[in-house]
C-alpha atoms as a PDB file:
ATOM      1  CA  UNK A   1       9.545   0.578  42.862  1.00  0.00           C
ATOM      2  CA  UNK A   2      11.707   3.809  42.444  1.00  0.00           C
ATOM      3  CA  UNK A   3      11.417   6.249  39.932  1.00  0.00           C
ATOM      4  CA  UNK A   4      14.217   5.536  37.564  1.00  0.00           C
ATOM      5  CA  UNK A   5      13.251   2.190  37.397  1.00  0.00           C
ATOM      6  CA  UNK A   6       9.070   3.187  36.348  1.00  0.00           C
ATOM      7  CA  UNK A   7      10.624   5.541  34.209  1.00  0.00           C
ATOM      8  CA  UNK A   8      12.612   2.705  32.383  1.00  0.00           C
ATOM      9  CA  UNK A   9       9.227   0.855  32.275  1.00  0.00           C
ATOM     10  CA  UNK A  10       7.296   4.193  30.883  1.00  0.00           C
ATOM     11  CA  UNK A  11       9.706   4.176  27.681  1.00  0.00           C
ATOM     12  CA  UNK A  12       9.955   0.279  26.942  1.00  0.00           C
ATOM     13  CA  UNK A  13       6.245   0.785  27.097  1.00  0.00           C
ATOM     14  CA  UNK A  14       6.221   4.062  25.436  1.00  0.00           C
ATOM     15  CA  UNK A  15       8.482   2.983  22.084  1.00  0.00           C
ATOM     16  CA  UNK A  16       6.497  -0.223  21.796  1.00  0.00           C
ATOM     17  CA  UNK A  17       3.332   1.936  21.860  1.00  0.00           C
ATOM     18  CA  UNK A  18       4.995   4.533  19.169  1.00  0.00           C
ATOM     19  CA  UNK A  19       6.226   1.593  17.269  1.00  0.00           C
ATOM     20  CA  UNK A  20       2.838  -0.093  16.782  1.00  0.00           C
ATOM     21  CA  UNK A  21       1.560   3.931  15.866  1.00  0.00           C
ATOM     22  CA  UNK A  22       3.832   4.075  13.080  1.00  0.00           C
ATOM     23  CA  UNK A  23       3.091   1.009  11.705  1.00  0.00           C
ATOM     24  CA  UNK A  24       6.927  -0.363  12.595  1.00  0.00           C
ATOM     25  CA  UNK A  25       4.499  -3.188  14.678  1.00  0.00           C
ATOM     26  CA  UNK A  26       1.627  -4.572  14.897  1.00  0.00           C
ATOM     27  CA  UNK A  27      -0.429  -4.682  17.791  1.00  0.00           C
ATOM     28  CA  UNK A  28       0.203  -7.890  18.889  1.00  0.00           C
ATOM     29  CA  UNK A  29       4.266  -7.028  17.828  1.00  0.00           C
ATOM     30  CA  UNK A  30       4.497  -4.205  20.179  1.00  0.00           C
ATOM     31  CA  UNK A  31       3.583  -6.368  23.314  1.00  0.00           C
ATOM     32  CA  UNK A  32       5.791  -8.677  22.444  1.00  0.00           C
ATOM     33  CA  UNK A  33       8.031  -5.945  22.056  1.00  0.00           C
ATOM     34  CA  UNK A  34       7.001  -4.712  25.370  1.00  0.00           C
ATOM     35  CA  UNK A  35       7.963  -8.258  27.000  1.00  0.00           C
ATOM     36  CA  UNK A  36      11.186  -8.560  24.993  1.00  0.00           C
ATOM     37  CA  UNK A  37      12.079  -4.895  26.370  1.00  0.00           C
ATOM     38  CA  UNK A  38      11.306  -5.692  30.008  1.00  0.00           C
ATOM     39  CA  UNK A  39      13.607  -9.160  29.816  1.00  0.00           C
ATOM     40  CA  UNK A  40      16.413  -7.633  28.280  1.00  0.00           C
ATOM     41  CA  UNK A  41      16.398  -4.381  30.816  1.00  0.00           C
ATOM     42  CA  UNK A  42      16.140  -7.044  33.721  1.00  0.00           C
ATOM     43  CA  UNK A  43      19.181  -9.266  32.431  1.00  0.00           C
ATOM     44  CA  UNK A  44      21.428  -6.435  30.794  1.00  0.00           C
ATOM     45  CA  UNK A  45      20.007  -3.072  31.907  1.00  0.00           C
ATOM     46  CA  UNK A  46      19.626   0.237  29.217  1.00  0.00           C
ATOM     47  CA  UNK A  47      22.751  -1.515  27.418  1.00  0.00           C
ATOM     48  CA  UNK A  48      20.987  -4.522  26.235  1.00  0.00           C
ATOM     49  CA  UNK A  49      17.994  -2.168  25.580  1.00  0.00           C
ATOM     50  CA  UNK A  50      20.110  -0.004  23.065  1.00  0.00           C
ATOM     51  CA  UNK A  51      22.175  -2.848  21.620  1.00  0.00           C
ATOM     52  CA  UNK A  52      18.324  -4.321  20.455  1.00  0.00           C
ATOM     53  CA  UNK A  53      17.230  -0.976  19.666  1.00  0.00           C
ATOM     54  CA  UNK A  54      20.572  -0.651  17.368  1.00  0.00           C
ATOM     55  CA  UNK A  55      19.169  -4.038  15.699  1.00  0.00           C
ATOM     56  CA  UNK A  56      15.206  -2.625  15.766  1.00  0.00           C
ATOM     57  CA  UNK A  57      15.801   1.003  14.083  1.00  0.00           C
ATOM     58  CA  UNK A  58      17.869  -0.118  11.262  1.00  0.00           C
ATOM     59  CA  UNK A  59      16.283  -3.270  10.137  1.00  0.00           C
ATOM     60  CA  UNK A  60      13.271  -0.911  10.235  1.00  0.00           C
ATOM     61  CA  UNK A  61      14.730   1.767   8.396  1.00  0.00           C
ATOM     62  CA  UNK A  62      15.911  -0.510   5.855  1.00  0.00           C
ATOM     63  CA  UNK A  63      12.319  -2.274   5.323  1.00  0.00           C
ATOM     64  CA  UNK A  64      11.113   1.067   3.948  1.00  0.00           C
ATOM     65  CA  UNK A  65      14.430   1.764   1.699  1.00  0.00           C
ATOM     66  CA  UNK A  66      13.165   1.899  -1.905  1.00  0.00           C
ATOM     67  CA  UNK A  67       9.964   0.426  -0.746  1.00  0.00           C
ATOM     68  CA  UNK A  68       8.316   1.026  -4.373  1.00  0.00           C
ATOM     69  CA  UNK A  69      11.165  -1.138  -5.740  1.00  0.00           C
ATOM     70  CA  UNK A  70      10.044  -3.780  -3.367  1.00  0.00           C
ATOM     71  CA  UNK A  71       6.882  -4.198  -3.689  1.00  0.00           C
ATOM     72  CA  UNK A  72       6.778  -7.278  -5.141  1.00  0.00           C
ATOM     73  CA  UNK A  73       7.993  -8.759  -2.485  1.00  0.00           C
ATOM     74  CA  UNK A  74       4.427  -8.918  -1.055  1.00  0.00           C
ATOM     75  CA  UNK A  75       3.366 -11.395  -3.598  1.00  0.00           C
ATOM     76  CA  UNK A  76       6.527 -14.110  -2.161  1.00  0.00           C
ATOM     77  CA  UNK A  77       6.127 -13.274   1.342  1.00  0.00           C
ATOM     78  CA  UNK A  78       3.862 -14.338   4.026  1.00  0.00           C
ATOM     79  CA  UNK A  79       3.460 -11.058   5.943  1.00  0.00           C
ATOM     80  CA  UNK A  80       4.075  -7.277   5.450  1.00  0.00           C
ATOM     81  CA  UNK A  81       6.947  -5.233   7.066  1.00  0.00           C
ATOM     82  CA  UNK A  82       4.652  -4.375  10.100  1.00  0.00           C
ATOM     83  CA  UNK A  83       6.140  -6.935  12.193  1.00  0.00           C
ATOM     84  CA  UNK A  84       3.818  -9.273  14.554  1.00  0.00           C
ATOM     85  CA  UNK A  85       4.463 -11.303  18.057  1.00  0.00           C
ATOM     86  CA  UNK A  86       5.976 -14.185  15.962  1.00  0.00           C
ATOM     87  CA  UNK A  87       8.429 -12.139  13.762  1.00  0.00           C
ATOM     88  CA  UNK A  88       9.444  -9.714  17.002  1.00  0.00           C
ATOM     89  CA  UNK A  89       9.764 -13.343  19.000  1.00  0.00           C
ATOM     90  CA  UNK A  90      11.724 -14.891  15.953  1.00  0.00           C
ATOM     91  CA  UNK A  91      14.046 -12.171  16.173  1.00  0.00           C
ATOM     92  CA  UNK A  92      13.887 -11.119  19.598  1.00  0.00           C
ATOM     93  CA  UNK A  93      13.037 -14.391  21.398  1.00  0.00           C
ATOM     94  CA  UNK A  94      16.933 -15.833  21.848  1.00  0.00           C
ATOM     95  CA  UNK A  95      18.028 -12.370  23.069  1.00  0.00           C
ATOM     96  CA  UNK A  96      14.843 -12.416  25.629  1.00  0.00           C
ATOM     97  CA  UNK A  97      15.605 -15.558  27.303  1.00  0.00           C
ATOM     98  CA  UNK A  98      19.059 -14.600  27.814  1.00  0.00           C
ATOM     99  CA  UNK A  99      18.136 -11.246  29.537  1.00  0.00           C
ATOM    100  CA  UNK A 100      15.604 -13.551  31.917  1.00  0.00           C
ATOM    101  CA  UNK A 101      18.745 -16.088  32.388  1.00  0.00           C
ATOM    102  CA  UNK A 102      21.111 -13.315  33.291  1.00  0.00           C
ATOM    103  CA  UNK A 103      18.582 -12.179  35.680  1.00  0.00           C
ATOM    104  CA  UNK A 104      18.114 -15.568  37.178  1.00  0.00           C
ATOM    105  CA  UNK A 105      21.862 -16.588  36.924  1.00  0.00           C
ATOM    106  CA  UNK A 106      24.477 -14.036  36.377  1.00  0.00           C
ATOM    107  CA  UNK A 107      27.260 -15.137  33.955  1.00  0.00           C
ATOM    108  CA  UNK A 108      29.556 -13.738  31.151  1.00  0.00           C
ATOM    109  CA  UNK A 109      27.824 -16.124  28.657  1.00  0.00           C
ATOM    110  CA  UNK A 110      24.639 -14.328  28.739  1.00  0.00           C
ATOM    111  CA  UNK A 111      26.503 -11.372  27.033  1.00  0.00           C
ATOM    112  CA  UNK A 112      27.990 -13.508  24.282  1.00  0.00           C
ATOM    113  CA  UNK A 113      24.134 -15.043  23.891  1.00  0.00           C
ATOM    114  CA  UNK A 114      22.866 -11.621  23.557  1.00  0.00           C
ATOM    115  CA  UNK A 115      25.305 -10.461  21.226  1.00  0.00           C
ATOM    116  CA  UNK A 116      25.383 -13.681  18.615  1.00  0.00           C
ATOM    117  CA  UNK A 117      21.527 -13.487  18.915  1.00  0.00           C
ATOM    118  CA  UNK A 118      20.473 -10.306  17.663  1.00  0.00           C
ATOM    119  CA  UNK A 119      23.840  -9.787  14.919  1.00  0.00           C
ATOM    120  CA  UNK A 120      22.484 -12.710  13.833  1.00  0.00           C
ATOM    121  CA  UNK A 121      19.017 -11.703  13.527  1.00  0.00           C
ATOM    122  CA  UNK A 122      20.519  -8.050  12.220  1.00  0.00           C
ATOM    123  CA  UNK A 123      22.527  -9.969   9.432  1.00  0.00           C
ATOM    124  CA  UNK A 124      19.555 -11.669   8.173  1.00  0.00           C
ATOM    125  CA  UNK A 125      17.638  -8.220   8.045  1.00  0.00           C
ATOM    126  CA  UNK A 126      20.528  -7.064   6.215  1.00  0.00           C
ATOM    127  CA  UNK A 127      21.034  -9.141   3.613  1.00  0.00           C
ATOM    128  CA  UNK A 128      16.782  -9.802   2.930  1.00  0.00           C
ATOM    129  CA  UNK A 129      16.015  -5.919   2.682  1.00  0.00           C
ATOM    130  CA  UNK A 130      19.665  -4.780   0.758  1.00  0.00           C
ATOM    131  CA  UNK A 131      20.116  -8.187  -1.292  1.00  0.00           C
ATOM    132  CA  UNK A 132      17.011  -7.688  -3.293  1.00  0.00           C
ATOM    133  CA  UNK A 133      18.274  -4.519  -4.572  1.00  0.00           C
ATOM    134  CA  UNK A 134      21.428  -6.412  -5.706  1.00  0.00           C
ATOM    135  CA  UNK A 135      21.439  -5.698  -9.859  1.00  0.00           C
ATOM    136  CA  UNK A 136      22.280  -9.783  -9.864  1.00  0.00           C
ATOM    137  CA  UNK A 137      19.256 -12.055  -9.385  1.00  0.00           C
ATOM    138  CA  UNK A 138      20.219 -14.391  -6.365  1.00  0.00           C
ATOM    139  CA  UNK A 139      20.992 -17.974  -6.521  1.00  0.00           C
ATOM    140  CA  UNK A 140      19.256 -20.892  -4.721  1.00  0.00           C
ATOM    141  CA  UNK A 141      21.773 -23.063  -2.358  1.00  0.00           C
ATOM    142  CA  UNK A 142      19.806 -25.319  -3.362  1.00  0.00           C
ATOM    143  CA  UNK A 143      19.838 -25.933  -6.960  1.00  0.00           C
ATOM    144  CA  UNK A 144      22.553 -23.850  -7.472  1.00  0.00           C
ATOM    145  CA  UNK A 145      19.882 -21.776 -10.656  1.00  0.00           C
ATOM    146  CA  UNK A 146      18.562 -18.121 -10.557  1.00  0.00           C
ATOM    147  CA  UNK A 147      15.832 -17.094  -8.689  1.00  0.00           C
ATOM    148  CA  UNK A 148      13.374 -14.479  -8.246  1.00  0.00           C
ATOM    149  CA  UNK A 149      14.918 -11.541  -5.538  1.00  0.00           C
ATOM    150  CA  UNK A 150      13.468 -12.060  -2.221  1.00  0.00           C
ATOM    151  CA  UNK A 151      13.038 -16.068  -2.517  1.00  0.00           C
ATOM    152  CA  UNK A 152      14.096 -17.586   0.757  1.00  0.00           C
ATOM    153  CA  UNK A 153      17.283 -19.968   0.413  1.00  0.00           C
ATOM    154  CA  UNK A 154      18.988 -18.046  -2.181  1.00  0.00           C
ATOM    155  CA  UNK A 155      22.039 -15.867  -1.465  1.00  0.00           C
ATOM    156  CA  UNK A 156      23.813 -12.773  -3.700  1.00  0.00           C
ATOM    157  CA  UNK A 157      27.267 -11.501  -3.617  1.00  0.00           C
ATOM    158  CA  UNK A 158      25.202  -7.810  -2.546  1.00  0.00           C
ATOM    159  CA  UNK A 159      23.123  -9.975  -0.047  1.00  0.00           C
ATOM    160  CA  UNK A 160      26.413 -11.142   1.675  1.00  0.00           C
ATOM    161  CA  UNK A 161      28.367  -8.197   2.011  1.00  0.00           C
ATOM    162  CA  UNK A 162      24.611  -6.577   3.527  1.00  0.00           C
ATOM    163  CA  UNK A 163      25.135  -9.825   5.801  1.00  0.00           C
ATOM    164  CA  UNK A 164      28.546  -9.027   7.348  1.00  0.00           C
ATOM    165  CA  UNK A 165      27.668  -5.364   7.724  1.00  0.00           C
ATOM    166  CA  UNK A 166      24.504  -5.732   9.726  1.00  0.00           C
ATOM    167  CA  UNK A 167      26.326  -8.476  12.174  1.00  0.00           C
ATOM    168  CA  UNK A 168      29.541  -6.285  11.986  1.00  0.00           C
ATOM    169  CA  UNK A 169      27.409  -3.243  13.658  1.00  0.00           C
ATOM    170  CA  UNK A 170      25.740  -5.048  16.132  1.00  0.00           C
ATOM    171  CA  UNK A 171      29.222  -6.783  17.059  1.00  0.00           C
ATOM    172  CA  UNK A 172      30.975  -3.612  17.650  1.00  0.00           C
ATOM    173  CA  UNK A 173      27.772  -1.845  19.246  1.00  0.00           C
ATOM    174  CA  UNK A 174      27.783  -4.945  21.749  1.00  0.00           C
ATOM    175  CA  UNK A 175      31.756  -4.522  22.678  1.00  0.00           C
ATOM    176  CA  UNK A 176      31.608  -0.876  22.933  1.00  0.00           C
ATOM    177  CA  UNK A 177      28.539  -0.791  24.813  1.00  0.00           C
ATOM    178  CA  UNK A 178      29.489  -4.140  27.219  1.00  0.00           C
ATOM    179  CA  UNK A 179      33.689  -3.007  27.250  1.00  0.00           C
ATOM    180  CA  UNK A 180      34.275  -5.937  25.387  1.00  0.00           C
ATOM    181  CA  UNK A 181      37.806  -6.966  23.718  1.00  0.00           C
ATOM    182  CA  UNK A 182      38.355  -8.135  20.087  1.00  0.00           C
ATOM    183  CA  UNK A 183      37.640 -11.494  20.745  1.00  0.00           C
ATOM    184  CA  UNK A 184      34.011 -11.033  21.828  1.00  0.00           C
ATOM    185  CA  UNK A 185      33.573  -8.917  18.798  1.00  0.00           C
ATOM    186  CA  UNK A 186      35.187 -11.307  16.132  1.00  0.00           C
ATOM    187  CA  UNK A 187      33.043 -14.512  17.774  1.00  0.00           C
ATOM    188  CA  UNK A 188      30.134 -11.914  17.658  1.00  0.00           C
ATOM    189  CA  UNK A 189      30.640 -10.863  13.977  1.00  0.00           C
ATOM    190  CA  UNK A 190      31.317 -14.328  13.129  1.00  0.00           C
ATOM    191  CA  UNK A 191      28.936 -16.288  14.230  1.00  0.00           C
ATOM    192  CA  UNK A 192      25.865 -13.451  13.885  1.00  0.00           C
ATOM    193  CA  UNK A 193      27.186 -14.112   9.944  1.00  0.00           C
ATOM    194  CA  UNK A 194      26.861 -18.001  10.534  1.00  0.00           C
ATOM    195  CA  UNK A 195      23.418 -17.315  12.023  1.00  0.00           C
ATOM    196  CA  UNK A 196      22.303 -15.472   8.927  1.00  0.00           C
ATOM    197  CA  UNK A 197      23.834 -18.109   6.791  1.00  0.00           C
ATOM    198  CA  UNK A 198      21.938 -20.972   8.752  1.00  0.00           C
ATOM    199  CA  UNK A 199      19.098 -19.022   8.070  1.00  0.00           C
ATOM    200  CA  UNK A 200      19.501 -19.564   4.437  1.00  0.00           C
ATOM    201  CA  UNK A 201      19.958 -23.260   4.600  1.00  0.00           C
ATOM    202  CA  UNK A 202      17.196 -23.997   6.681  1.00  0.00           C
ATOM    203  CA  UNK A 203      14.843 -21.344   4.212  1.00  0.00           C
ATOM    204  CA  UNK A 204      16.205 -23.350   1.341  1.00  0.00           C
ATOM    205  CA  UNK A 205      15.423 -27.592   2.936  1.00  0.00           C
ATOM    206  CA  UNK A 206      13.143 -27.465   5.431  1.00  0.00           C
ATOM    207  CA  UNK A 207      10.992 -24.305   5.027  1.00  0.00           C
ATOM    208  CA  UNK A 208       7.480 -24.356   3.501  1.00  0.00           C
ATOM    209  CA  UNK A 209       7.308 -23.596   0.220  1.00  0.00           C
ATOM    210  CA  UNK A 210       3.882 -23.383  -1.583  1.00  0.00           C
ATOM    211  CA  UNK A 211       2.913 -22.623  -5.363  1.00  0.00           C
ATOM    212  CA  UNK A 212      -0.331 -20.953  -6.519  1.00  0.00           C
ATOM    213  CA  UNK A 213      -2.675 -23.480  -8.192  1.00  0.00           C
ATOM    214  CA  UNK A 214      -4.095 -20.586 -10.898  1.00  0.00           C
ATOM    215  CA  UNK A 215      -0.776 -18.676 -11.584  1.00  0.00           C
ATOM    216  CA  UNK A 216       2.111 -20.795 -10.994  1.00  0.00           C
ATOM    217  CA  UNK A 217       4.117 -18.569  -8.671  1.00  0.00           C
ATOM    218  CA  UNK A 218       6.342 -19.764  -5.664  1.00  0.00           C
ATOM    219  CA  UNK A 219       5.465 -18.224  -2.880  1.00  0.00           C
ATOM    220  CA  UNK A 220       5.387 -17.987   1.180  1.00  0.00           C
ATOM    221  CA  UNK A 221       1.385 -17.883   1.147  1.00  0.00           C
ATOM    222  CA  UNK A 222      -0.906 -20.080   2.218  1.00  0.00           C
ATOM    223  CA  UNK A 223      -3.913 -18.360  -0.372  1.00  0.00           C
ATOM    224  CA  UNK A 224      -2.960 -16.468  -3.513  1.00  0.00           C
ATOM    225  CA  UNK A 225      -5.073 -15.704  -6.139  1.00  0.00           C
ATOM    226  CA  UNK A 226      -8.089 -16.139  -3.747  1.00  0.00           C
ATOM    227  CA  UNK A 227      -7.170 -20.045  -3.572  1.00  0.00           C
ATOM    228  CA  UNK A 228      -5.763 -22.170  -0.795  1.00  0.00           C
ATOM    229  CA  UNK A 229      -1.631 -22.554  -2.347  1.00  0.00           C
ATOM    230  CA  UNK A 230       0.067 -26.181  -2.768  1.00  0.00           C
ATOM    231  CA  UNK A 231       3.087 -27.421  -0.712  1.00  0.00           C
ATOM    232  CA  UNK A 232       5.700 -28.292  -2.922  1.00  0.00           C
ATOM    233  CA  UNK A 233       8.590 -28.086  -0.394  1.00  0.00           C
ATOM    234  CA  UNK A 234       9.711 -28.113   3.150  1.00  0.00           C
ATOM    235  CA  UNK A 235       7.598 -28.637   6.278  1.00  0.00           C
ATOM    236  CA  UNK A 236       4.354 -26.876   6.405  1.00  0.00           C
ATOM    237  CA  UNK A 237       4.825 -26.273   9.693  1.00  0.00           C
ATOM    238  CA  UNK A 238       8.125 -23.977   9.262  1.00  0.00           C
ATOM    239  CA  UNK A 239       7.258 -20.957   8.095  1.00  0.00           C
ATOM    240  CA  UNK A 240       9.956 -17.890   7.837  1.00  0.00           C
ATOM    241  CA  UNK A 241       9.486 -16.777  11.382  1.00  0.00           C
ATOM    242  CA  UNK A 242      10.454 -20.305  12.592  1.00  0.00           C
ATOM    243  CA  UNK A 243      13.371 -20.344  10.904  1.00  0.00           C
ATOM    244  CA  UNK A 244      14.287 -16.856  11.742  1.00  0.00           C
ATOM    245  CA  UNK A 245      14.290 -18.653  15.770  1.00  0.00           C
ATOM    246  CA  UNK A 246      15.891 -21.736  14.903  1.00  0.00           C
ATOM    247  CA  UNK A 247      19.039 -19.798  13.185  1.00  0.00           C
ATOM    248  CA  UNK A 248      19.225 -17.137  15.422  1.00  0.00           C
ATOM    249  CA  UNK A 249      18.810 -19.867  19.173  1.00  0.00           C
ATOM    250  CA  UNK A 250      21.571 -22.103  17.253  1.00  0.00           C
ATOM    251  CA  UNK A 251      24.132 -19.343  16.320  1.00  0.00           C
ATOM    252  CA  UNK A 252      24.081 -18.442  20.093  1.00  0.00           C
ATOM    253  CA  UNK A 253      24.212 -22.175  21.261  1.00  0.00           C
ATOM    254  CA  UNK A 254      27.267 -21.923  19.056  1.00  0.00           C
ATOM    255  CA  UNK A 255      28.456 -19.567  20.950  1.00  0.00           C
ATOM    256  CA  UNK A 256      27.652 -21.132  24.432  1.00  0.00           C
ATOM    257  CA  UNK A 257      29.453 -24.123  22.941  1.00  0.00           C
ATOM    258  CA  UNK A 258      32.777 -22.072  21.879  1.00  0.00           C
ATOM    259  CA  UNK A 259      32.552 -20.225  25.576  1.00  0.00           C
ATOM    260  CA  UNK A 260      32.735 -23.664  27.275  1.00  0.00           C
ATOM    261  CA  UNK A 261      35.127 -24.772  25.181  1.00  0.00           C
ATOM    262  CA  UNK A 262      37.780 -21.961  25.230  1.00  0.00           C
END
């Protein structure tokens, strides 16, 4: 193995490590991170590694913004903002296997996989960590009534516009980076926006949703109040991570579809 290529390994490894120091990971989310590196280095070289990174820093960034103002949040949602193996697979995992394809079997498509992939999972970072600072409580797609900020299957006006600028960056990142034209950007931008907004409508119909037998609350958990939480929607097998996959994998078969196509 040369040099250039252990010293590619040394900082994959390196700013997984530093990422599970700081508390960005958790341990099991920095090998996964690790992995996710490695694939997308063998399928797209340092490119593919700084068009994730462009999707890793600033969803980061943005889970501490006004993280006082948020802490509620921990009460709705399953896990923390330390992010394990599932969430950094959730949002990594589409991205991954189109670094290992690329690797395996050169093509174009790969690009437009990796691109779709990880706006989508940016948009989605976007709009959960900006949209519950929106001054307007959300609205369920559901039910079409208020809900509390941070409830999975809702949507804001603030939300949205977060949406299109997180798959907007990672759309124009991915051309500049890759020498892509507009096209490849708009169908990037587009459908990472479709990907968030799948996202929503699976979070909304088939996501678990549970409610605490002592206090009433909706909520991600499994426990709250020190008791095992009822099911009252959704599959109790979906949690938020799974639906994080399933948006992000069909926004890029989307894509794959569209790249046939045209």
């Amino acid at each position: 193995m040369e040099i250039d290529q252990l010293l590619v390994i040394g900082f994959i490894a390196l700013f997984a490590a530093a990422s599970g120091y700081f508390k960005l990971l958790k341990p099991s989310g920095a090998i996964a991170a690790f992995l996710t590196g490695m694939s997308l280095w063998a399928g797209f070289g340092l490119k593919g590694l700084f068009l994730m990174g462009a999707f890793f820093l600033t969803s980061s960034l943005l889970s501490r913004y006004k993280s006082k103002v948020k802490e509620h949040l921990g009460e709705l949602h399953e896990k923390g903002s330390a992010r394990d193996w599932a969430q950094v697979a959730a949002n990594g995992g589409t991205a991954a296997i189109a670094g290992l394809a690329n690797f395996i079997s050169p093509d174009p498509v790969w690009f437009l996989v990796l691109g779709i992939s990880i706006a989508s999972a940016n948009a989605d970072t976007w709009a959960s960590e900006l949209g519950v600072l929106s001054r307007k409580q959300p609205v369920s797609i559901k039910s079409f009534k208020t809900v509390p900020r941070g409830t999975s299957g809702a949507i804001s006006g603030f939300g949205t516009a977060a949406s299109a600028a997180g798959s907007l960056l990672i759309a124009l990142t991915g051309g500049f980076l890759f020498n892509e034209g507009a096209g490849w950007i708009l169908s990037v931008f587009l459908l990472g926006v479709t990907g968030a907004l799948l996202d929503t409508l699976f979070g909304a119909y088939i996501q678990a949703g549970f409610k605490c037998v002592r206090c009433n609350l909706l909520t991600e958990k499994l426990t709250h109040c020190t008791l095992p939480t009822k099911k009252v929607s959704g599959f109790s097998r979906i949690n938020n991570d799974v639906v994080n996959f399933i948006s992000c994998f069909t926004a890029a078969s989307m894509g794959i579809v569209l790249y046939n196509i045209l």
